[in-house]
Protein backbone atom coordinates (compact mmCIF):
# COMPACT_ATOMS: atom_id res chain seq x y z
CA UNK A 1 44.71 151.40 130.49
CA UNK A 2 47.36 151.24 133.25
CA UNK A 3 51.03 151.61 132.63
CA UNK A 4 52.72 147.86 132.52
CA UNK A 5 54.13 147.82 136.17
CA UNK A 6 57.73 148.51 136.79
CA UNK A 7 60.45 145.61 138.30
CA UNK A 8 61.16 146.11 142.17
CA UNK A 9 64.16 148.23 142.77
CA UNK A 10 67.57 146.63 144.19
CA UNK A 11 68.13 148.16 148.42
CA UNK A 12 70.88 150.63 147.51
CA UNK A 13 73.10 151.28 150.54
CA UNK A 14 75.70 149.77 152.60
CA UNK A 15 74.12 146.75 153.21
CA UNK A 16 73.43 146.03 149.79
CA UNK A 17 76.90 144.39 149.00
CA UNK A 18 76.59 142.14 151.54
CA UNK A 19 73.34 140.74 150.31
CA UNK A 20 75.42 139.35 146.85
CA UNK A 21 78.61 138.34 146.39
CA UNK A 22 80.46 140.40 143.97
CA UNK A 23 81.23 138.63 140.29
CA UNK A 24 83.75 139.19 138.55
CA UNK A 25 83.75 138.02 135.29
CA UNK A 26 87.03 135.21 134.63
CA UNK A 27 86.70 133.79 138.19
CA UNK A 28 83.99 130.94 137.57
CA UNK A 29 86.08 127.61 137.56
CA UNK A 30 86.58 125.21 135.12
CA UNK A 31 84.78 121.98 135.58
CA UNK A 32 87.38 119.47 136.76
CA UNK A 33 88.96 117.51 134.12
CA UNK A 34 87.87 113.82 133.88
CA UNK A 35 91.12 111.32 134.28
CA UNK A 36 91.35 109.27 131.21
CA UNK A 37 90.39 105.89 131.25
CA UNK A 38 92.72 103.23 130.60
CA UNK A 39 91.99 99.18 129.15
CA UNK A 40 94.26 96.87 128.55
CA UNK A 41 92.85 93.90 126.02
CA UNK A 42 94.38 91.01 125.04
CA UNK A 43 94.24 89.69 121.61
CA UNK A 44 93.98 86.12 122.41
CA UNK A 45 92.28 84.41 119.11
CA UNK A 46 91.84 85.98 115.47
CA UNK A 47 88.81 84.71 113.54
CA UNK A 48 90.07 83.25 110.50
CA UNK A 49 87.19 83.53 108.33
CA UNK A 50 86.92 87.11 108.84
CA UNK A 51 90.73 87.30 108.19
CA UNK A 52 90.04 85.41 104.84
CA UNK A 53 87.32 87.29 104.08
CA UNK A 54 89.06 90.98 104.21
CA UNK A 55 92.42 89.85 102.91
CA UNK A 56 89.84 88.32 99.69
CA UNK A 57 88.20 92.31 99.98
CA UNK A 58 91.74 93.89 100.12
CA UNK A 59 94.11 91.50 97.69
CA UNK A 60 91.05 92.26 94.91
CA UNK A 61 91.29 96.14 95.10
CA UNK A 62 95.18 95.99 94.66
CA UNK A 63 94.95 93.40 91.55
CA UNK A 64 91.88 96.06 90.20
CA UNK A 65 94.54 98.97 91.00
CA UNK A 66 97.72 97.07 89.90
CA UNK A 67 95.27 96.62 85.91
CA UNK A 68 94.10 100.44 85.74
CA UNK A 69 97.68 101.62 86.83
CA UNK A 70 99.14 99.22 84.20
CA UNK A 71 96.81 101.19 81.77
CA UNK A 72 97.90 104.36 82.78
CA UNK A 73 101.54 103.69 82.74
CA UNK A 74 101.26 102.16 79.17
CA UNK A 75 99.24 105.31 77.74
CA UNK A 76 101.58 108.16 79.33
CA UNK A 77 104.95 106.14 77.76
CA UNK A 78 102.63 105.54 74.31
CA UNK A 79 101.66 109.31 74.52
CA UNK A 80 105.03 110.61 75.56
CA UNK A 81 106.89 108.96 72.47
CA UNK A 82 109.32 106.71 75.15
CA UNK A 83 108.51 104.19 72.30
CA UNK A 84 109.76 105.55 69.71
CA UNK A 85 112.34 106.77 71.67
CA UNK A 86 113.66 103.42 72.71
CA UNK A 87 112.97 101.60 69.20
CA UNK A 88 115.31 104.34 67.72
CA UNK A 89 117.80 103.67 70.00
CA UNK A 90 117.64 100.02 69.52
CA UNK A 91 118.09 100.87 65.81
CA UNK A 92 121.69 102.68 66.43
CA UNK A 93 122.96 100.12 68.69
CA UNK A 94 121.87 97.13 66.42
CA UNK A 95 123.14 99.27 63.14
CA UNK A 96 119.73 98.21 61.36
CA UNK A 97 118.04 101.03 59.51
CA UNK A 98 114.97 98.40 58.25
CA UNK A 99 113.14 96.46 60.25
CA UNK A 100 114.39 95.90 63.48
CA UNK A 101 112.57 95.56 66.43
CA UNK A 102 109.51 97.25 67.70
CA UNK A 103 108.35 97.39 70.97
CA UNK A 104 105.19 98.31 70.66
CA UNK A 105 104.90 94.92 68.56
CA UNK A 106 106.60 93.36 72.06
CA UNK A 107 104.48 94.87 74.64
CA UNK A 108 101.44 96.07 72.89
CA UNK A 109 98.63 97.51 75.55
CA UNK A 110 96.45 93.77 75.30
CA UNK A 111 99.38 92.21 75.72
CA UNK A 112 100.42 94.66 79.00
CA UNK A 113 96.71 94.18 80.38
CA UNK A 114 96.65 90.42 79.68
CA UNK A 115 99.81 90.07 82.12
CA UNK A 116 98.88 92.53 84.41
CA UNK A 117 95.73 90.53 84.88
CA UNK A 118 97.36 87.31 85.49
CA UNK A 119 99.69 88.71 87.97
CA UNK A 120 96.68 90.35 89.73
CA UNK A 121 94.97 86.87 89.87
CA UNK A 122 97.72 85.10 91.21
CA UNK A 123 98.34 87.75 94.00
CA UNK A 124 94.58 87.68 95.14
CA UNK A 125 95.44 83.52 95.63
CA UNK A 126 98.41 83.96 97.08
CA UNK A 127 97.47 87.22 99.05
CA UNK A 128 94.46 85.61 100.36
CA UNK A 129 96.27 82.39 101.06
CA UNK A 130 99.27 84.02 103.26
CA UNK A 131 96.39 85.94 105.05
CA UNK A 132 94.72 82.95 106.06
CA UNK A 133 98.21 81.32 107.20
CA UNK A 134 98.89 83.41 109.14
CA UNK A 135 95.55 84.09 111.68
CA UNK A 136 96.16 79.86 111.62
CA UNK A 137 99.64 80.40 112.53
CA UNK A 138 98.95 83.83 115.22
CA UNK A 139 95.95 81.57 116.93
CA UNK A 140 98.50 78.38 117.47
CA UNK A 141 101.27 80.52 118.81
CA UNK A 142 98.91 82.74 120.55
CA UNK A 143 97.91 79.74 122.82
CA UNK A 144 101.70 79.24 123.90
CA UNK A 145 102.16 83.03 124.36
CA UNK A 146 99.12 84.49 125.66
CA UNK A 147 98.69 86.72 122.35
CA UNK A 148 99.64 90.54 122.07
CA UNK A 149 98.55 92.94 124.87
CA UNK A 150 96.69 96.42 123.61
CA UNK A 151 96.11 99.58 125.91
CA UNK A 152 93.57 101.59 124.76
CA UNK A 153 92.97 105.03 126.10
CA UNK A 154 89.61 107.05 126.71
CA UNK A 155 90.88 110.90 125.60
């Protein structure tokens, strides 16, 4: 068996640096940066069913968040004694030692959910409602104005 067989030798000598330019490593150029693009839209016409549609989507989360954070509210002042706190208080000012009035009687948690349901309803009507007024309302003025100009950028 033969030895494998060695590269060919670079010409060492004078001429030799002409043959290749020298590198230098930190020289090589960057690749020219591209010039951002530019659009300009017009908003002419909003859809109103798909207005009505995510307003619907949207106003339904809040009334779900506006029940649970009714909850929570309710349990930290029942578990932070607020009230007992404010029924004793109520007994000094009134001068009542029996009886009285109890607020947990007043605003018990059903009672506290119950509401906070009904106002969540009635917000996902109305919510839903002013949504759809207003695409109605945007489209008819939109066709006097010419709608709202948007530049959008390519970075």
């Amino acid at each position: 068996m033969s030895a494998p067989a060695r590269p060919a030798q670079r010409p060492t000598g004078p001429g030799a640096q002409t043959a290749r330019p020298a590198q230098r490593p930190g020289l090589i150029k960057p690749a020219p940066k591209a010039k951002a693009r530019k659009a300009r839209l017009l908003v002419s016409k909003v859809d109103p069913w798909s207005v009505l549609k995510m307003s619907f989507l949207l106003s339904v989360a809040l009334g779900i968040v506006t029940v649970v954070a009714s909850f929570v509210i309710w349990t930290v002042l029942d578990l932070t004694g607020i009230f007992d706190g404010v029924n004793d208080l109520l007994r000094e000012i009134a001068g009542s030692e029996n009886g009285g009035f109890d607020l947990r009687q007043f605003a018990s948690l059903p009672q506290v959910l119950s509401f906070a349901t009904i106002i969540a309803v009635v917000n996902v009507v109305l919510l839903t409602a002013l949504a759809m007024l207003a695409a109605v309302l945007y489209n008819i003025s939109s066709t006097l104005v010419g709608g709202i100009g948007v530049t959008l950028t390519d970075d």
